[in-house]
PDB file of N, CA and C in Angstrom:
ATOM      1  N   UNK A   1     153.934  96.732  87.487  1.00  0.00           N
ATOM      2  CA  UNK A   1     153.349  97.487  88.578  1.00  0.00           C
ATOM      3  C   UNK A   1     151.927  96.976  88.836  1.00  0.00           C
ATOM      4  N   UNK A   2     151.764  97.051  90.112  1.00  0.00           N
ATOM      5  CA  UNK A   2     150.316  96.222  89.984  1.00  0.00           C
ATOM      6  C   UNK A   2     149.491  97.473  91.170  1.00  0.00           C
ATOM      7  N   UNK A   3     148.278  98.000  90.129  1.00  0.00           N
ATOM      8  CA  UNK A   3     147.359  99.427  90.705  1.00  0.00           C
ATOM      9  C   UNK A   3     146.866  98.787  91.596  1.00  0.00           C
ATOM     10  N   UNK A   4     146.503 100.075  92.580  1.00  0.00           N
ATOM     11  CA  UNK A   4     145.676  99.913  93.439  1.00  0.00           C
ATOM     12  C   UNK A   4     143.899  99.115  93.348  1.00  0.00           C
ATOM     13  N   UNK A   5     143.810  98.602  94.172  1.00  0.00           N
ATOM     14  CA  UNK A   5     142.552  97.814  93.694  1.00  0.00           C
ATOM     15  C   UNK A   5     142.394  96.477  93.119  1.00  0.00           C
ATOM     16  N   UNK A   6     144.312  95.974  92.546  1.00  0.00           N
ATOM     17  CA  UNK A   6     144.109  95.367  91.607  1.00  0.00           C
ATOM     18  C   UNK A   6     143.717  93.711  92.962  1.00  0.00           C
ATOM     19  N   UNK A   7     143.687  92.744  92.466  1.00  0.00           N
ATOM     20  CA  UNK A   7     143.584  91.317  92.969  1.00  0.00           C
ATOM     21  C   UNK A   7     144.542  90.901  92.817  1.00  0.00           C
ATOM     22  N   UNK A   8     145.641  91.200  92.609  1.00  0.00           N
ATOM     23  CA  UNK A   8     146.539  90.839  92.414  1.00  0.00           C
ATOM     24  C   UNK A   8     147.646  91.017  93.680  1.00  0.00           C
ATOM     25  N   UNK A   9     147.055  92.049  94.772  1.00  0.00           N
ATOM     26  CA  UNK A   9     147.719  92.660  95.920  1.00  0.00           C
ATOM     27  C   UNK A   9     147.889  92.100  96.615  1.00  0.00           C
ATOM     28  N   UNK A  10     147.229  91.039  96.608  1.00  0.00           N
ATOM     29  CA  UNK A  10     147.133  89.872  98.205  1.00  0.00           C
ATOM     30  C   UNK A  10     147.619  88.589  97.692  1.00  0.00           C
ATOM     31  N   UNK A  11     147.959  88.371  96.179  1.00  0.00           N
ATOM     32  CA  UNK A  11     148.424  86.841  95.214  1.00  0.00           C
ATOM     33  C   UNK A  11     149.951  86.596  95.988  1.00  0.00           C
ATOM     34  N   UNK A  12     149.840  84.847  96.136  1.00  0.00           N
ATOM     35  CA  UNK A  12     151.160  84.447  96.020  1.00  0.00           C
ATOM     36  C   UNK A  12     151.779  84.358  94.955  1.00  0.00           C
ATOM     37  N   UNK A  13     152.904  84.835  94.457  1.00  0.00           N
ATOM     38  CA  UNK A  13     153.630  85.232  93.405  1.00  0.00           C
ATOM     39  C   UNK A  13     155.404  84.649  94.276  1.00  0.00           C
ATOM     40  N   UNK A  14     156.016  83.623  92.949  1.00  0.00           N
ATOM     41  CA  UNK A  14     157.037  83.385  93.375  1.00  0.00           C
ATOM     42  C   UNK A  14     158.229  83.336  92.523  1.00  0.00           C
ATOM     43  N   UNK A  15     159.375  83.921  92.816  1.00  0.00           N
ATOM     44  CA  UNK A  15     160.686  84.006  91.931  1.00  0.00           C
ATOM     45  C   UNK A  15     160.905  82.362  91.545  1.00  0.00           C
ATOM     46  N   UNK A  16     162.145  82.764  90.791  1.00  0.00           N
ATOM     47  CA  UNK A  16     162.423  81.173  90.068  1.00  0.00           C
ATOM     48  C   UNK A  16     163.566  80.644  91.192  1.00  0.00           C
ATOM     49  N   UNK A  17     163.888  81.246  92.191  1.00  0.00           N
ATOM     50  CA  UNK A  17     164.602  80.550  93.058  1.00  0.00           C
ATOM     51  C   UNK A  17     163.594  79.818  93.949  1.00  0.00           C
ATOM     52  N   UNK A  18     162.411  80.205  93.964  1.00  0.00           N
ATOM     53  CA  UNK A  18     161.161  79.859  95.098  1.00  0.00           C
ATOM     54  C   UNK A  18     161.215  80.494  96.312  1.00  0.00           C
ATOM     55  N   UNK A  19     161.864  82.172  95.889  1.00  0.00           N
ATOM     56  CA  UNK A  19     161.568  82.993  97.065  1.00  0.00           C
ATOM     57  C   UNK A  19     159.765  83.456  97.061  1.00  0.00           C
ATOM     58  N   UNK A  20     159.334  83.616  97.828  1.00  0.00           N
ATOM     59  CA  UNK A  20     157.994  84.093  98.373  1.00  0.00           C
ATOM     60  C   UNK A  20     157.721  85.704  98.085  1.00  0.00           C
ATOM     61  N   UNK A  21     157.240  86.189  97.021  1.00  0.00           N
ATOM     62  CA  UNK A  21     157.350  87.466  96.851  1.00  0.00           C
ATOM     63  C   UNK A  21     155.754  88.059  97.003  1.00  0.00           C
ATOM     64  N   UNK A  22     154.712  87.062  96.815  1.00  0.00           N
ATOM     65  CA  UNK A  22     153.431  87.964  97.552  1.00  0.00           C
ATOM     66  C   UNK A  22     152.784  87.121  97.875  1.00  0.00           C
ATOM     67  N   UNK A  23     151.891  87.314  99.255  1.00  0.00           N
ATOM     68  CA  UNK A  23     150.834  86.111  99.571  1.00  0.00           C
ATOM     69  C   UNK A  23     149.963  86.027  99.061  1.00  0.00           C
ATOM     70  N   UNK A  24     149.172  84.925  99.223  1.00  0.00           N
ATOM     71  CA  UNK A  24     148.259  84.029  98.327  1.00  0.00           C
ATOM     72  C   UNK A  24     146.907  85.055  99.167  1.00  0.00           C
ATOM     73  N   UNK A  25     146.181  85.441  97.744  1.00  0.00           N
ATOM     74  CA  UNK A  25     144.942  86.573  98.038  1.00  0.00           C
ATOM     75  C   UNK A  25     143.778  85.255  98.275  1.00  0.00           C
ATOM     76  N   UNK A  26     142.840  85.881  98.916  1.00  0.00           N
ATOM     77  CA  UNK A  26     141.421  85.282  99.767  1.00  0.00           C
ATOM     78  C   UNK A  26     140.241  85.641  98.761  1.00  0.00           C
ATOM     79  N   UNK A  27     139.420  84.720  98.085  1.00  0.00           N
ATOM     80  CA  UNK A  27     138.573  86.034  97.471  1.00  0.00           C
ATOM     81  C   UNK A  27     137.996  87.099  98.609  1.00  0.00           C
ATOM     82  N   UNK A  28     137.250  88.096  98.403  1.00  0.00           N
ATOM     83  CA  UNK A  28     136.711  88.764  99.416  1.00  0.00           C
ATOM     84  C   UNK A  28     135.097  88.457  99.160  1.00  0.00           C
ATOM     85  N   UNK A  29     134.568  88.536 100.723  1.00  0.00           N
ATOM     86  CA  UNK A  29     133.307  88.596 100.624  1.00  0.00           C
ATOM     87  C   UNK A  29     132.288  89.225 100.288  1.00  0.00           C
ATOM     88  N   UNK A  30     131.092  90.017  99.680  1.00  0.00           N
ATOM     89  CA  UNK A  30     131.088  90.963  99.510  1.00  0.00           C
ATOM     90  C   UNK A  30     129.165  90.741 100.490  1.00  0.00           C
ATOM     91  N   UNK A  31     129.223  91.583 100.752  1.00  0.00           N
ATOM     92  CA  UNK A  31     127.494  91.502 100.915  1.00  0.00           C
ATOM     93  C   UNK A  31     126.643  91.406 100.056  1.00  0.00           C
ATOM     94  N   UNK A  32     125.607  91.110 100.772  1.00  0.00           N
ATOM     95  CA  UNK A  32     124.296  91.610  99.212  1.00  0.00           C
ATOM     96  C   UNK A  32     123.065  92.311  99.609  1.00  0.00           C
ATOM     97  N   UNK A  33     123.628  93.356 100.318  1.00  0.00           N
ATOM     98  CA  UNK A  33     123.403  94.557 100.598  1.00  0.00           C
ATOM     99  C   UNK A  33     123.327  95.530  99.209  1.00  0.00           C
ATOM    100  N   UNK A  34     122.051  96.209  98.975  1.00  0.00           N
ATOM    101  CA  UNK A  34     122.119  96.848  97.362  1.00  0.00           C
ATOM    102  C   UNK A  34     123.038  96.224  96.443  1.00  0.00           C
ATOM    103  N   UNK A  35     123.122  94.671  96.243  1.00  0.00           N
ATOM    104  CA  UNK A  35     123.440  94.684  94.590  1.00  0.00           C
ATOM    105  C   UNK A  35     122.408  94.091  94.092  1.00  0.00           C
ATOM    106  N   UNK A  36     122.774  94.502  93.024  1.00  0.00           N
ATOM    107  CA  UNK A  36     122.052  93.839  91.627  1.00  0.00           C
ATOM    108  C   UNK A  36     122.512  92.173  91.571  1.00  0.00           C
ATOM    109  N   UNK A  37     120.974  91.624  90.479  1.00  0.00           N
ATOM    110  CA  UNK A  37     120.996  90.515  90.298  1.00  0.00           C
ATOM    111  C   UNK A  37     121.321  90.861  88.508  1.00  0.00           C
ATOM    112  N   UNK A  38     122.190  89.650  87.926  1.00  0.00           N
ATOM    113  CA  UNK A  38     121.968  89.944  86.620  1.00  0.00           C
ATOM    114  C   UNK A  38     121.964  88.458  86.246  1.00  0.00           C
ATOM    115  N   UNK A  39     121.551  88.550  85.030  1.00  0.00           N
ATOM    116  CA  UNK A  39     121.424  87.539  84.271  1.00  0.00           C
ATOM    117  C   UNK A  39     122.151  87.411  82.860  1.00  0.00           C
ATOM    118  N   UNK A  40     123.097  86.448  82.834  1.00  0.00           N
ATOM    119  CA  UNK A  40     124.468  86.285  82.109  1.00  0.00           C
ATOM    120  C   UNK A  40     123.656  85.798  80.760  1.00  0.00           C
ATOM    121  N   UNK A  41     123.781  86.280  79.635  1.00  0.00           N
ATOM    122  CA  UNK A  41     123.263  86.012  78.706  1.00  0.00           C
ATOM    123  C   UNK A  41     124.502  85.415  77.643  1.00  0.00           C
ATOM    124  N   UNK A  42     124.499  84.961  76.590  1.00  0.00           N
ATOM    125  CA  UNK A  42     125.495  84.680  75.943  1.00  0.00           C
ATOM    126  C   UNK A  42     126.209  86.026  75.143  1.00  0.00           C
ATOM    127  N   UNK A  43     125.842  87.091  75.311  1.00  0.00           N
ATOM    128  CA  UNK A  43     126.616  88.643  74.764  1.00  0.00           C
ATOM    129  C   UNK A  43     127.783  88.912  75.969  1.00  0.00           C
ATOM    130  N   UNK A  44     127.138  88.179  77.067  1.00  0.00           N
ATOM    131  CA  UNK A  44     128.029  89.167  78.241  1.00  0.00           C
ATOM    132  C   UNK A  44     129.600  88.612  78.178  1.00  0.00           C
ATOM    133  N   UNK A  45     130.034  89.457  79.049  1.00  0.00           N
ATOM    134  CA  UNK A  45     131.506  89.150  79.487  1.00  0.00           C
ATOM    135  C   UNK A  45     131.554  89.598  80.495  1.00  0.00           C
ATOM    136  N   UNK A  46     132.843  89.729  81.448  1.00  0.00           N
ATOM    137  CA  UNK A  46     132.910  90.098  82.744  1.00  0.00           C
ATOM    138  C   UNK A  46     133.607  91.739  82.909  1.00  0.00           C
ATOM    139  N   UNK A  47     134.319  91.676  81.791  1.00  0.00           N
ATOM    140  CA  UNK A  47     135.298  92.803  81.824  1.00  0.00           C
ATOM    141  C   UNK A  47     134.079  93.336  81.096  1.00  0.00           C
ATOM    142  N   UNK A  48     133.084  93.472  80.605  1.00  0.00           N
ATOM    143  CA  UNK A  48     131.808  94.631  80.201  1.00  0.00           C
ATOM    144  C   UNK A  48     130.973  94.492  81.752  1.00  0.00           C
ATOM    145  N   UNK A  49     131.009  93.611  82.141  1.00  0.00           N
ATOM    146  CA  UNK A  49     129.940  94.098  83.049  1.00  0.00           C
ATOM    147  C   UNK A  49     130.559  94.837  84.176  1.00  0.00           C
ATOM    148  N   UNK A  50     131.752  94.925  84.439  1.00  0.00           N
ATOM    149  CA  UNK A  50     132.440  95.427  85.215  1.00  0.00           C
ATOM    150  C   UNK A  50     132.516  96.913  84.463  1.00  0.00           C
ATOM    151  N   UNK A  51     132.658  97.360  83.303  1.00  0.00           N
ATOM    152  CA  UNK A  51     132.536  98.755  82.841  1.00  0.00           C
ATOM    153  C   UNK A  51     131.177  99.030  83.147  1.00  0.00           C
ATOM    154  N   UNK A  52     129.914  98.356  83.171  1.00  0.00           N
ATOM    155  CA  UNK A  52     128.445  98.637  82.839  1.00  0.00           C
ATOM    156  C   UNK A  52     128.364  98.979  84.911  1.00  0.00           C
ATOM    157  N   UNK A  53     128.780  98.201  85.665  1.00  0.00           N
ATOM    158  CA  UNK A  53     128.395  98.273  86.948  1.00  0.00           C
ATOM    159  C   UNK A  53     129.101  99.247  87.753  1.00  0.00           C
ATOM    160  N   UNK A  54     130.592  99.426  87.412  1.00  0.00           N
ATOM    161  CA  UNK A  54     131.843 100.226  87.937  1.00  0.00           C
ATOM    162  C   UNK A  54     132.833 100.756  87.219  1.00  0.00           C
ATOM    163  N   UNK A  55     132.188 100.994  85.825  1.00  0.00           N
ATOM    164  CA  UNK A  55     132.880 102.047  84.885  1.00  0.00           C
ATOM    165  C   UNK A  55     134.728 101.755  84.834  1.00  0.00           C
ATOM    166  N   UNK A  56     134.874 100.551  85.226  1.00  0.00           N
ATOM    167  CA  UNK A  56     136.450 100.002  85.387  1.00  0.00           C
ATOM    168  C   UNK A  56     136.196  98.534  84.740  1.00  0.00           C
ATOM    169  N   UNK A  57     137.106  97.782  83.353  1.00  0.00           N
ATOM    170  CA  UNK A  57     136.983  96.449  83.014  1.00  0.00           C
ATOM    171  C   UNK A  57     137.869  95.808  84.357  1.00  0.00           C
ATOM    172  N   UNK A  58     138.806  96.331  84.674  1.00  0.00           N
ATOM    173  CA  UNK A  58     139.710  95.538  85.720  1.00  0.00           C
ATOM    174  C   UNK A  58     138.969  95.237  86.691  1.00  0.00           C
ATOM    175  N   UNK A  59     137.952  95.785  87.163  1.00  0.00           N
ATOM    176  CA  UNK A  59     137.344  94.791  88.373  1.00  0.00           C
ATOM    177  C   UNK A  59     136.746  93.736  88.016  1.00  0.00           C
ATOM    178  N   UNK A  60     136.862  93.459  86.941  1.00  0.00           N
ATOM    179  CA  UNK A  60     136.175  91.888  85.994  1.00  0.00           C
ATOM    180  C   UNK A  60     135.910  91.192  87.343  1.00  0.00           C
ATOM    181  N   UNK A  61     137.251  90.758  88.113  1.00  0.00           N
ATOM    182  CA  UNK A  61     137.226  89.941  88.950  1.00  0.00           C
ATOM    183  C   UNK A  61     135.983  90.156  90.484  1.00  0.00           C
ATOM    184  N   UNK A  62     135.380  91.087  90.874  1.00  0.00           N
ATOM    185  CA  UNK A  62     134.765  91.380  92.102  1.00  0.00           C
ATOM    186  C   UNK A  62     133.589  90.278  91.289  1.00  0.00           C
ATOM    187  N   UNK A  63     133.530  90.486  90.107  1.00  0.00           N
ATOM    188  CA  UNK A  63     131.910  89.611  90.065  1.00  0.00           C
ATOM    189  C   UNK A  63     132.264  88.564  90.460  1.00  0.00           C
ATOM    190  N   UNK A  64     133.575  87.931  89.810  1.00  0.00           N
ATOM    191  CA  UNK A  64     134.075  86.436  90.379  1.00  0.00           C
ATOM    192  C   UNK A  64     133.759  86.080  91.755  1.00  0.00           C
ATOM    193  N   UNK A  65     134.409  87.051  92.126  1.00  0.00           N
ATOM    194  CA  UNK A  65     134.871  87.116  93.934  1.00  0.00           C
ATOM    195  C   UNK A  65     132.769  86.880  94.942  1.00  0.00           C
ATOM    196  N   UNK A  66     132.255  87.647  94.130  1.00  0.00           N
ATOM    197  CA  UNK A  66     131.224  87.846  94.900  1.00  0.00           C
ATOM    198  C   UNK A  66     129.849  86.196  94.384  1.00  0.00           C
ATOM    199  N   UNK A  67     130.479  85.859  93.263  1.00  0.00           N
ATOM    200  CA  UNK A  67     129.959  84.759  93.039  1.00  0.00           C
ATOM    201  C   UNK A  67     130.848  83.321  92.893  1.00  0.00           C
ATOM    202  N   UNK A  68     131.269  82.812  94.341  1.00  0.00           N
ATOM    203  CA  UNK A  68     131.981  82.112  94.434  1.00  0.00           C
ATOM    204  C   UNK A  68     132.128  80.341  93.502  1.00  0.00           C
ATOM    205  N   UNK A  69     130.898  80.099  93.221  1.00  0.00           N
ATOM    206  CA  UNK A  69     130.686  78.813  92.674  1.00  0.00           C
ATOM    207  C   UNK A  69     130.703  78.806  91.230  1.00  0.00           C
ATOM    208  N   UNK A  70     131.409  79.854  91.201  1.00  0.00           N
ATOM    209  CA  UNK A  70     132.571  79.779  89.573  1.00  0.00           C
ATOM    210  C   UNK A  70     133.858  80.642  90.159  1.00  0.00           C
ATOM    211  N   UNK A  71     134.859  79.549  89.239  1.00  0.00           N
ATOM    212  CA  UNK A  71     136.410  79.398  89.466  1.00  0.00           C
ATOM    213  C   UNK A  71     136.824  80.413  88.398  1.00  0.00           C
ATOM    214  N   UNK A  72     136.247  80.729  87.175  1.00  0.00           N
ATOM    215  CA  UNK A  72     136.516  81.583  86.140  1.00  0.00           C
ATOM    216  C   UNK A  72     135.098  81.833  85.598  1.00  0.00           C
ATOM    217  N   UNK A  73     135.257  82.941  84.438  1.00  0.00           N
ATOM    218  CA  UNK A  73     134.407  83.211  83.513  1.00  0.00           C
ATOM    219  C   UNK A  73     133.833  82.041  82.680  1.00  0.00           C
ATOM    220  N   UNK A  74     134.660  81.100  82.031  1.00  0.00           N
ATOM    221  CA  UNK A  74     134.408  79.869  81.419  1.00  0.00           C
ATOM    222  C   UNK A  74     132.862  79.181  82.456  1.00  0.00           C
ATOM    223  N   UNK A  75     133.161  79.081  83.189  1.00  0.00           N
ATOM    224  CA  UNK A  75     132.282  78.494  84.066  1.00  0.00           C
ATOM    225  C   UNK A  75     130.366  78.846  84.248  1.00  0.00           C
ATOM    226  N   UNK A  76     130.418  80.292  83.719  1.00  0.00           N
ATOM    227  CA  UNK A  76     129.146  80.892  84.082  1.00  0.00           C
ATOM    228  C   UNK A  76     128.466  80.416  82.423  1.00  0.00           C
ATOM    229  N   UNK A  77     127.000  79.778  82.592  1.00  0.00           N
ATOM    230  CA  UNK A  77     126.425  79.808  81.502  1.00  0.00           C
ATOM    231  C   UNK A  77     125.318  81.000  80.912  1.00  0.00           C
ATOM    232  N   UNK A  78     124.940  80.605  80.034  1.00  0.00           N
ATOM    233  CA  UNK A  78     123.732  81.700  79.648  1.00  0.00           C
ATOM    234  C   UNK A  78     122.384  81.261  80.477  1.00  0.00           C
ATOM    235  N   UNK A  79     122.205  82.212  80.968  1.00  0.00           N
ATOM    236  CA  UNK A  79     120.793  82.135  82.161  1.00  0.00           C
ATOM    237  C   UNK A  79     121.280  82.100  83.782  1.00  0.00           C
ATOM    238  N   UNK A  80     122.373  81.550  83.542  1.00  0.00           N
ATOM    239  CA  UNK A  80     123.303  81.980  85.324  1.00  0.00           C
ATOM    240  C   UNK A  80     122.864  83.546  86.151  1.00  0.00           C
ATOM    241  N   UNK A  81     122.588  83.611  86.696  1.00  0.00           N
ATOM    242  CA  UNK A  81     122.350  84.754  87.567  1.00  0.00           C
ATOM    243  C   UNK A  81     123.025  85.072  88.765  1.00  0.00           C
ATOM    244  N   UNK A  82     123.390  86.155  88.513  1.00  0.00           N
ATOM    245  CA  UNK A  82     125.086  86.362  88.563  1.00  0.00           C
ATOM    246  C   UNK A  82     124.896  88.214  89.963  1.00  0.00           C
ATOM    247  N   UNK A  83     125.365  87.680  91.129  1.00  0.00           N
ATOM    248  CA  UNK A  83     125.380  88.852  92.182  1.00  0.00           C
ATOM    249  C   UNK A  83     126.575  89.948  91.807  1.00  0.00           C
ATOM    250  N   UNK A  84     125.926  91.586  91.904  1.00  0.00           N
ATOM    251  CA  UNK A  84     126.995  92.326  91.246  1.00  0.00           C
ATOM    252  C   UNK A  84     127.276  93.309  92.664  1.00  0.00           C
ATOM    253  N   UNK A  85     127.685  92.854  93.238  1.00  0.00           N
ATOM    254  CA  UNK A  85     128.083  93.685  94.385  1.00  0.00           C
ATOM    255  C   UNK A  85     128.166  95.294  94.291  1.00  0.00           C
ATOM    256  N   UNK A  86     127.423  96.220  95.012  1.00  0.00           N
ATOM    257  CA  UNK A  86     127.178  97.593  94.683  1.00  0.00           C
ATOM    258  C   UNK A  86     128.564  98.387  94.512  1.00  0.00           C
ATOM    259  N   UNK A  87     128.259  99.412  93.593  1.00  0.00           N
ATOM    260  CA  UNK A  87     129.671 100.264  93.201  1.00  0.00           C
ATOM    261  C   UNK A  87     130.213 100.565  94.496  1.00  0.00           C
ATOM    262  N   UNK A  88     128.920 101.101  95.738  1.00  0.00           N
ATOM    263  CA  UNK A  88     129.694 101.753  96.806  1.00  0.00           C
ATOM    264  C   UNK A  88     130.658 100.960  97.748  1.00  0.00           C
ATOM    265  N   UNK A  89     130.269  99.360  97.582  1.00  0.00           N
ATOM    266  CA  UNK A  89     130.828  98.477  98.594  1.00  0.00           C
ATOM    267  C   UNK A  89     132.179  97.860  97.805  1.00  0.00           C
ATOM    268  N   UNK A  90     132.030  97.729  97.074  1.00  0.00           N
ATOM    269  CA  UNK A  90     133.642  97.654  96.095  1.00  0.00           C
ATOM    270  C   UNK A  90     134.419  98.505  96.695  1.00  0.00           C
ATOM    271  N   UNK A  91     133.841 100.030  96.208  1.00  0.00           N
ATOM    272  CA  UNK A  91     134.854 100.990  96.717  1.00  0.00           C
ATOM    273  C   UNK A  91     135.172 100.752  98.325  1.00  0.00           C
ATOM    274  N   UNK A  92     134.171 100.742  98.955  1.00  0.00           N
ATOM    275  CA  UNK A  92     134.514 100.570 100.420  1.00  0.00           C
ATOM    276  C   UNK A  92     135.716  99.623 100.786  1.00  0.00           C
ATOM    277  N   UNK A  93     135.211  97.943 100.133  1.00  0.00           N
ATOM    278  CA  UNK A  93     136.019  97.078 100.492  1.00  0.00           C
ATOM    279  C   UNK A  93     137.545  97.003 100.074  1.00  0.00           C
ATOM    280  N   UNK A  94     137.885  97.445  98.989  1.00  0.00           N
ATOM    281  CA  UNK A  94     138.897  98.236  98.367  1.00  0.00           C
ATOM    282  C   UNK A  94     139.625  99.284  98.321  1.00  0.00           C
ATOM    283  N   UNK A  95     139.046 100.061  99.024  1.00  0.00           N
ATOM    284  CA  UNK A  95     139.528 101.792  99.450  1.00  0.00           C
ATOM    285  C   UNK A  95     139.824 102.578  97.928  1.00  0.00           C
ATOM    286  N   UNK A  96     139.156 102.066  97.413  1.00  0.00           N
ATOM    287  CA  UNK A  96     139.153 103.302  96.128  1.00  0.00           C
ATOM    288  C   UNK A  96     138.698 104.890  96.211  1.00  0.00           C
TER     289      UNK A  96
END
């Protein structure tokens, strides 16, 4: 089952016959309108900063989304400074 909110809603996902069962998701844009700047230290992770910013680890991914010039978590170093898109505009862009 895949929750509401998840990133996973808009993914191309395909059977083993190569039927088409979901389209391929866009990241979303987010403004930077009230967010925070943070600075990725070597303690962090994404699924904490996503509890620390929006009290949910599953939005791990909005930090992704909102900082496009990393492909994954692997990618961000210590001292990276990292856009956290505001709790209210998540919810907005998401309909939570």
């Amino acid at each position: 089952m895949i929750y509401k909110g998840s990133r996973y809603t808009r993914t191309s996902l395909y059977d083993r016959g190569g039927t088409l069962l979901f389209n391929q998701r866009n990241r979303i844009s987010f403004g930077k309108k009230n967010c925070v700047i943070h600075t990725y230290s070597e303690a962090d992770r994404l699924d904490n900063l996503a509890v620390k910013y929006y009290g949910n680890p599953q939005l791990y991914w909005v930090i992704l989304d909102a900082n496009p010039q990393y492909r994954c978590e692997l990618d961000i170093k210590k001292g990276d400074r990292l856009i956290i898109p505001s709790y209210e505009e998540v919810r907005e862009c998401l309909n939570l």
